[in-house]
PDB file of N, CA and C in Angstrom:
ATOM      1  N   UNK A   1     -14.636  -0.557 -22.061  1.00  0.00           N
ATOM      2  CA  UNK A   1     -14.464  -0.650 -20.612  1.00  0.00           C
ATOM      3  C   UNK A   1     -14.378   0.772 -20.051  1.00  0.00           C
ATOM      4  N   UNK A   2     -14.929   0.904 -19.158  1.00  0.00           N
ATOM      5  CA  UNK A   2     -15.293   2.376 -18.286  1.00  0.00           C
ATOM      6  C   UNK A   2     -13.908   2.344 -17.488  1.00  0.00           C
ATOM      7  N   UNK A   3     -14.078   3.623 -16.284  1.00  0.00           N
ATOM      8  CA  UNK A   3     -13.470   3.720 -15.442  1.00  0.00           C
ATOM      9  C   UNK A   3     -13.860   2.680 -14.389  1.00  0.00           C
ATOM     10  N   UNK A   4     -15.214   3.106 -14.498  1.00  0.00           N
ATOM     11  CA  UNK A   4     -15.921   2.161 -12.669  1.00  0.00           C
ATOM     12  C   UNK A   4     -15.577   0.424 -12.950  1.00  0.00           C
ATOM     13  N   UNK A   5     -15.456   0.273 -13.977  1.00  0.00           N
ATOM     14  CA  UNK A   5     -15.091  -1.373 -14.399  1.00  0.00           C
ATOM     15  C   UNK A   5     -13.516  -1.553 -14.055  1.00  0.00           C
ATOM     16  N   UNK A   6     -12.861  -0.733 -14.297  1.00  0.00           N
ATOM     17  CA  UNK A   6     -11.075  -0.815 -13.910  1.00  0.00           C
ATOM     18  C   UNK A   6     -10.843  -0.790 -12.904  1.00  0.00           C
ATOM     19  N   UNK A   7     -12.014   0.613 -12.061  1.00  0.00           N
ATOM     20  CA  UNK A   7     -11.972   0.561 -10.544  1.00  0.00           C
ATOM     21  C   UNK A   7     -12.041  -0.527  -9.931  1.00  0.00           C
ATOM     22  N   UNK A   8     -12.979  -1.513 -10.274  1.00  0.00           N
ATOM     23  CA  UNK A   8     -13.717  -2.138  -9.633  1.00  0.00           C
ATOM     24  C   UNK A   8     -13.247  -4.056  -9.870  1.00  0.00           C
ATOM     25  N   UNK A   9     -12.702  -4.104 -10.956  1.00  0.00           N
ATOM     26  CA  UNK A   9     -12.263  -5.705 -11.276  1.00  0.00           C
ATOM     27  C   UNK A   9     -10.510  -5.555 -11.446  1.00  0.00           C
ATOM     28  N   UNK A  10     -10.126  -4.202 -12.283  1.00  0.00           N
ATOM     29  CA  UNK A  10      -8.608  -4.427 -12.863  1.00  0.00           C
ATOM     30  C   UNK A  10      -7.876  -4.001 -11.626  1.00  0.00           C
ATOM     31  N   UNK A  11      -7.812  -2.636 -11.077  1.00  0.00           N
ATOM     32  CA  UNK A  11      -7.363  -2.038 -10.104  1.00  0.00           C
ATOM     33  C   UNK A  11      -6.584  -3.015  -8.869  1.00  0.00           C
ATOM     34  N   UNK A  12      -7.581  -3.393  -8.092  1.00  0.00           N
ATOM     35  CA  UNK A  12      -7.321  -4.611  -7.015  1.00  0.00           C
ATOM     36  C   UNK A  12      -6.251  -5.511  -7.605  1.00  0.00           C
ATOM     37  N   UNK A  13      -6.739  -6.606  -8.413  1.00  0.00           N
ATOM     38  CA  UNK A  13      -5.910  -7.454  -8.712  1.00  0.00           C
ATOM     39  C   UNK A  13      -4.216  -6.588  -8.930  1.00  0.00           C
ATOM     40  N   UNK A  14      -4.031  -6.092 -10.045  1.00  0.00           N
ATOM     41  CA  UNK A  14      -2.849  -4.755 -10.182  1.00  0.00           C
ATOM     42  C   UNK A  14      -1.985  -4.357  -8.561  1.00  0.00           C
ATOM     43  N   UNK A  15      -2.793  -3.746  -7.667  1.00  0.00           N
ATOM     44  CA  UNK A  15      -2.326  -3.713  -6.624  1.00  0.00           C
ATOM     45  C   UNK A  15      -1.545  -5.147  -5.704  1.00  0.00           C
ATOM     46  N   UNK A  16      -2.532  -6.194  -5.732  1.00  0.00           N
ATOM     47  CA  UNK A  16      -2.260  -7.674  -5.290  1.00  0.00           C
ATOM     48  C   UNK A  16      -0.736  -7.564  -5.985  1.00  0.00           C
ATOM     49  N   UNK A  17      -0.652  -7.909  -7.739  1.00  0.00           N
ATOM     50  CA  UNK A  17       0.407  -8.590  -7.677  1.00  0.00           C
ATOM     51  C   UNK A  17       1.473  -7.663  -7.486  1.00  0.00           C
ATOM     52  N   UNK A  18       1.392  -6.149  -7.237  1.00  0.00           N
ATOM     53  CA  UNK A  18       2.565  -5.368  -6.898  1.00  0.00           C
ATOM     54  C   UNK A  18       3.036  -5.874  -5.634  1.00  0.00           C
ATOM     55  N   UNK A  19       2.116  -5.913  -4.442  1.00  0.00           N
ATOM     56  CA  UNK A  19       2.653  -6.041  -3.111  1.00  0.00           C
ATOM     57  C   UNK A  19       3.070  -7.503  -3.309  1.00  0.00           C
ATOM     58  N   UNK A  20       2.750  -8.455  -4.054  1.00  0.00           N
ATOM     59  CA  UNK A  20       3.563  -9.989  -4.350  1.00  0.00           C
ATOM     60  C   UNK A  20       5.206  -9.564  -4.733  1.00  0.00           C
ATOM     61  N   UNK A  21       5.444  -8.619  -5.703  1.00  0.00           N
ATOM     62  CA  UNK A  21       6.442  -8.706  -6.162  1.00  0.00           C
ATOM     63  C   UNK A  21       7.816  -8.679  -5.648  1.00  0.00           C
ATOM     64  N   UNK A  22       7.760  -7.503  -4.679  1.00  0.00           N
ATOM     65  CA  UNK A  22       9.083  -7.352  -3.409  1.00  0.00           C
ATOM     66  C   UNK A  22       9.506  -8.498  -2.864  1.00  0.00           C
ATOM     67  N   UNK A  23       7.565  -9.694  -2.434  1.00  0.00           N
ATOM     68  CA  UNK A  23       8.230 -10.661  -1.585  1.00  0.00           C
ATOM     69  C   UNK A  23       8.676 -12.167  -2.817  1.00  0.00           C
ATOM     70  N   UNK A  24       8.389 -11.599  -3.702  1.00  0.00           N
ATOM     71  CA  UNK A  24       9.199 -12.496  -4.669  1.00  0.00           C
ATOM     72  C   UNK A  24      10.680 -12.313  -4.987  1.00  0.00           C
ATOM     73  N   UNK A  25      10.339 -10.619  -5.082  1.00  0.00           N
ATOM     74  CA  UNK A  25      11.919 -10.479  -5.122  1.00  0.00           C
ATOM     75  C   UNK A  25      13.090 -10.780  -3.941  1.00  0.00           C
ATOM     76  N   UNK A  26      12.547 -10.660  -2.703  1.00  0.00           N
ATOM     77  CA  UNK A  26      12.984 -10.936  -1.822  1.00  0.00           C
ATOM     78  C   UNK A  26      13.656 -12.525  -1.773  1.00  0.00           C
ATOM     79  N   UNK A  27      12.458 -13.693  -2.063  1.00  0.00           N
ATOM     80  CA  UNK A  27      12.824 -14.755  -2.126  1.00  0.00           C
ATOM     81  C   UNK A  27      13.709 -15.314  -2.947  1.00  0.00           C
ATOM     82  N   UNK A  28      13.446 -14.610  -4.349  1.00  0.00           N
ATOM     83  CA  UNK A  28      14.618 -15.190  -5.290  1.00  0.00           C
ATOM     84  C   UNK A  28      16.084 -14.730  -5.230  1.00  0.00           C
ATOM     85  N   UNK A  29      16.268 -13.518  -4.688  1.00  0.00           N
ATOM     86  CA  UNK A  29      17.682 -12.708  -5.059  1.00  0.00           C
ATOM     87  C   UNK A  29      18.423 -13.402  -3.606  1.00  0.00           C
ATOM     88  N   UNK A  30      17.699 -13.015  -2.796  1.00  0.00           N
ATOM     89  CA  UNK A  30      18.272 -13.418  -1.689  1.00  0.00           C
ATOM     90  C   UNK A  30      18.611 -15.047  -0.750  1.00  0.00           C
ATOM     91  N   UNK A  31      17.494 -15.865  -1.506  1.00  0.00           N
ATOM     92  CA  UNK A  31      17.432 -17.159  -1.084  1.00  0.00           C
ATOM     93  C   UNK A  31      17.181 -17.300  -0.041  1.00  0.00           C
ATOM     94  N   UNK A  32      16.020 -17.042   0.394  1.00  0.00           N
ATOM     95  CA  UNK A  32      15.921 -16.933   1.668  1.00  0.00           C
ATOM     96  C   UNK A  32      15.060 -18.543   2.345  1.00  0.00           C
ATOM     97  N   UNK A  33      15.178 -18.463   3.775  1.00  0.00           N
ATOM     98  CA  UNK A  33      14.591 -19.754   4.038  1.00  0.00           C
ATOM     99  C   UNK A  33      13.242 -19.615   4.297  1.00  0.00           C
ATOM    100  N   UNK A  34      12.254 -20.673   4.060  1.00  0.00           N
ATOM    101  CA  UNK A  34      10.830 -20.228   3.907  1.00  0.00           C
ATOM    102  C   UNK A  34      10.593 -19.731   5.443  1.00  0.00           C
ATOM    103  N   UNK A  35      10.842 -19.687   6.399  1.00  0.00           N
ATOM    104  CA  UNK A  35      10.743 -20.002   7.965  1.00  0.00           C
ATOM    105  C   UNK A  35      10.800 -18.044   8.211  1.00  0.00           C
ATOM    106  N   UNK A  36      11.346 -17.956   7.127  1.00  0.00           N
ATOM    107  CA  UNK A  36      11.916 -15.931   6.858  1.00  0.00           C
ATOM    108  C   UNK A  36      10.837 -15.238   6.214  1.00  0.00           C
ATOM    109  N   UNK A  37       9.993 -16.004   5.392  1.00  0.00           N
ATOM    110  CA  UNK A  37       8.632 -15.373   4.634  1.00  0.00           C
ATOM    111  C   UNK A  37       7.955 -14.513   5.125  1.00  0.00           C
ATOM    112  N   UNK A  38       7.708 -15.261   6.246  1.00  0.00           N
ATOM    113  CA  UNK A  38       6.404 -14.364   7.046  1.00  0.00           C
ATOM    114  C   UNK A  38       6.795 -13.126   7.252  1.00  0.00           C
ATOM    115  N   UNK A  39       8.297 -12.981   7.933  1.00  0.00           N
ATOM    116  CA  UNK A  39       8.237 -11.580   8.429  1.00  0.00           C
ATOM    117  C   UNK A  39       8.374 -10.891   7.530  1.00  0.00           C
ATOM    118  N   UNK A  40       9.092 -10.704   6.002  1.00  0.00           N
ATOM    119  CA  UNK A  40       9.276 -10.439   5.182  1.00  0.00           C
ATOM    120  C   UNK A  40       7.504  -9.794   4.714  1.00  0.00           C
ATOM    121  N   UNK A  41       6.904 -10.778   4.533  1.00  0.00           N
ATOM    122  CA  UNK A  41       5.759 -10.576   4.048  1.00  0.00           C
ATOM    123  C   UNK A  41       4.997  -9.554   4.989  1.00  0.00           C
ATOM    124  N   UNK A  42       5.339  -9.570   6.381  1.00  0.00           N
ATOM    125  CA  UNK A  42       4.598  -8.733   7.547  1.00  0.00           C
ATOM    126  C   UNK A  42       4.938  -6.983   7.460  1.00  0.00           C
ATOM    127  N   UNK A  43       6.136  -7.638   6.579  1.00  0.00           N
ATOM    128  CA  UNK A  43       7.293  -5.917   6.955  1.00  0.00           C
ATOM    129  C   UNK A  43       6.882  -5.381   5.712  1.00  0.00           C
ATOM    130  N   UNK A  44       6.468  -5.903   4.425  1.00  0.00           N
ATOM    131  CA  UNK A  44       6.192  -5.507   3.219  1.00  0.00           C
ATOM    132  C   UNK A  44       4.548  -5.158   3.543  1.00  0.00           C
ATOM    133  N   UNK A  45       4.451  -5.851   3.969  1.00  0.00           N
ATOM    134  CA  UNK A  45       2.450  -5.467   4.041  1.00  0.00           C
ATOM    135  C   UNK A  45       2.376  -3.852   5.047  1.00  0.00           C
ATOM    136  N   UNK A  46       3.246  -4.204   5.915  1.00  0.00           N
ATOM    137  CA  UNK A  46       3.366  -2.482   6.634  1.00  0.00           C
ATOM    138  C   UNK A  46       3.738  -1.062   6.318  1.00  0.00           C
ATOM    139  N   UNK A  47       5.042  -1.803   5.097  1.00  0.00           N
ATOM    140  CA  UNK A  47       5.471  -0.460   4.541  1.00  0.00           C
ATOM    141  C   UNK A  47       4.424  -0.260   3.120  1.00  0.00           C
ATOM    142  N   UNK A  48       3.412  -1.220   2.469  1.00  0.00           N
ATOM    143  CA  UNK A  48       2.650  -0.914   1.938  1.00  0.00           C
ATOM    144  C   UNK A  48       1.443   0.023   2.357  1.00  0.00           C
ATOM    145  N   UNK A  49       0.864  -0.115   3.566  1.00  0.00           N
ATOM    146  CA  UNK A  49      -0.311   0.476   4.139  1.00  0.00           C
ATOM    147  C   UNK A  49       0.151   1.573   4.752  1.00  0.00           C
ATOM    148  N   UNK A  50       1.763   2.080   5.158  1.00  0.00           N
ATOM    149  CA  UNK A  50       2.217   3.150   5.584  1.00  0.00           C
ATOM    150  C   UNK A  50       2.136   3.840   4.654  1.00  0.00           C
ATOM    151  N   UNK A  51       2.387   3.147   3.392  1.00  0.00           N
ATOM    152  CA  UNK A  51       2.444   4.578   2.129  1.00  0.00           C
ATOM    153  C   UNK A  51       0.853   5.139   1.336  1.00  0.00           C
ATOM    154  N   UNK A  52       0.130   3.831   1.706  1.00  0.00           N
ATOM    155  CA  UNK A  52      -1.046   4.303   1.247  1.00  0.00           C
ATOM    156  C   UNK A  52      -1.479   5.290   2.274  1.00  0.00           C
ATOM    157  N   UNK A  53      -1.897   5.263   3.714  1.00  0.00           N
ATOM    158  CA  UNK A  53      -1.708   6.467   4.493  1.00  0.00           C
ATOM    159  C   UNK A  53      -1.693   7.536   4.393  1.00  0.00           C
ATOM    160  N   UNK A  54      -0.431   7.303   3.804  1.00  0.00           N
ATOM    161  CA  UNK A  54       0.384   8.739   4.126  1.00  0.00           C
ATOM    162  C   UNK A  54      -0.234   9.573   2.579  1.00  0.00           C
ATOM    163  N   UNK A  55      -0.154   8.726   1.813  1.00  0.00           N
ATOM    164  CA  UNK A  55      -0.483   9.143   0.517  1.00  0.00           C
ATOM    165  C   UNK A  55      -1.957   9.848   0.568  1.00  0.00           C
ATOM    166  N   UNK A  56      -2.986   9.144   1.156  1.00  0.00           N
ATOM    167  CA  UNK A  56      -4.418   9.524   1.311  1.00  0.00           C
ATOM    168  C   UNK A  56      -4.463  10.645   1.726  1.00  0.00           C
ATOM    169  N   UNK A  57      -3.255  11.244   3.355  1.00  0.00           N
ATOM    170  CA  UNK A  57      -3.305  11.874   4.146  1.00  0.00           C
ATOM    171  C   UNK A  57      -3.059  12.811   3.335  1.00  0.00           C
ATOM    172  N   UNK A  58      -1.748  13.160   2.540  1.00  0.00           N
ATOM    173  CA  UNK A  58      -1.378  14.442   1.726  1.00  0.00           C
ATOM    174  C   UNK A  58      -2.661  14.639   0.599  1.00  0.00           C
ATOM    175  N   UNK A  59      -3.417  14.110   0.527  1.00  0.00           N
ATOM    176  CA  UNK A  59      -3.972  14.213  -0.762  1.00  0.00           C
ATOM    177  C   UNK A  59      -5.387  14.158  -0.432  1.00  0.00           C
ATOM    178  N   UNK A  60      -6.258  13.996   0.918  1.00  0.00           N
ATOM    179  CA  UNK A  60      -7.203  14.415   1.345  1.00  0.00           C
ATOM    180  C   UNK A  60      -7.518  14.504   2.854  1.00  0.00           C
ATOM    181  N   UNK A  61      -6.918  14.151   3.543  1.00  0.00           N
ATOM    182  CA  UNK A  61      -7.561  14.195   4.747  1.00  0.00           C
ATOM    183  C   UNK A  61      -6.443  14.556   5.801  1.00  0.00           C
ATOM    184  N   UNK A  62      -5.249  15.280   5.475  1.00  0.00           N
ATOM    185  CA  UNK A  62      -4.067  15.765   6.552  1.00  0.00           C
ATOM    186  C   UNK A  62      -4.862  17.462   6.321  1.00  0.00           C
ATOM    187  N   UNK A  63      -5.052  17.766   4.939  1.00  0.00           N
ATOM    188  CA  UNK A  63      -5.365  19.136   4.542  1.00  0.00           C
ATOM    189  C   UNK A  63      -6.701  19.773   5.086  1.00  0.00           C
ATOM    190  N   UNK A  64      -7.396  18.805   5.331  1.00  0.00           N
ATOM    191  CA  UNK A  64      -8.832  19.185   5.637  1.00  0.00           C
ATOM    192  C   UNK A  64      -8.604  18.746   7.475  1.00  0.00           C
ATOM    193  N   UNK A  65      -7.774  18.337   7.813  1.00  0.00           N
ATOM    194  CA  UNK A  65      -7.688  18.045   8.974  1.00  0.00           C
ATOM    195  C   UNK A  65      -6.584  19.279   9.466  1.00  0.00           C
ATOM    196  N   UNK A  66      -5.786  20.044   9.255  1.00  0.00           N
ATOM    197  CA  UNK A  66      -5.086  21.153   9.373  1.00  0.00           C
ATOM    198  C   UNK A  66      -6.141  22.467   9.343  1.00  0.00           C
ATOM    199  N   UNK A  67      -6.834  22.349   7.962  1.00  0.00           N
ATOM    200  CA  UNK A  67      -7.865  23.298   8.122  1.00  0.00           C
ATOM    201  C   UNK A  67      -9.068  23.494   8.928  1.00  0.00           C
ATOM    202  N   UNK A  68      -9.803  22.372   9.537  1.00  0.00           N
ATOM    203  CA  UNK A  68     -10.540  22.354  10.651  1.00  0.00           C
ATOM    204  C   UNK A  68      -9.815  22.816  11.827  1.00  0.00           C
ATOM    205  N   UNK A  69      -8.533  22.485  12.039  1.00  0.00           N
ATOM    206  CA  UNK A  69      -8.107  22.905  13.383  1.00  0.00           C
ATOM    207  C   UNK A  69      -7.417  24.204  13.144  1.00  0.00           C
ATOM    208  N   UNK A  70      -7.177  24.836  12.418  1.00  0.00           N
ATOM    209  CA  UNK A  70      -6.884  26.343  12.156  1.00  0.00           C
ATOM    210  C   UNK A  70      -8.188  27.270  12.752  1.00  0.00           C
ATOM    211  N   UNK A  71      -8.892  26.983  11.632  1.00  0.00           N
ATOM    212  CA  UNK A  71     -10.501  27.197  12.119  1.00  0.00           C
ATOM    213  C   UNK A  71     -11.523  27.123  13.147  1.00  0.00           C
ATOM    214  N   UNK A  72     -10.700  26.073  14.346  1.00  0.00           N
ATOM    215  CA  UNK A  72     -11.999  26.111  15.339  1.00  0.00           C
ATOM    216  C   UNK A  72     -10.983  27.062  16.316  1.00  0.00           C
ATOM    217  N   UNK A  73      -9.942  27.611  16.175  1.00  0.00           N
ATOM    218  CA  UNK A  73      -9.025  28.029  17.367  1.00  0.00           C
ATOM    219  C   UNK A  73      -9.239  29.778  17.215  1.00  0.00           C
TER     220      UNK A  73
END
């Protein structure tokens, strides 16, 4: 198995059941009522895509976006 095969079939799934796990953990420790899921699930899906973001941003596109605007001034 390659990289582009892990990229491409293992990767995704891996990610899926991480962002499952919080709202599992959420449900079991806490007992929560199903009527509570959603937001749970809304607030976990946000602080997931905030960190990917932010993560992308430090690691390609805050740096090259600092350096263009250094540069055109």
């Amino acid at each position: 198995m390659d990289g582009t095969v892990a990229a491409i079939e293992i990767t995704p799934v891996c990610e899926e059941v991480m962002k499952l796990l919080p709202l599992l953990f959420f449900y079991l420790v806490f007992e929560s009522e199903p009527k509570e899921m959603p937001a749970a699930a809304i607030a976990i899906a946000v602080g997931f895509a905030t960190f990917e973001n932010v993560c992308y941003l430090t690691e390609n596109g805050a740096a090259i976006q600092i350096c263009n605007y250094s540069n055109a001034q």
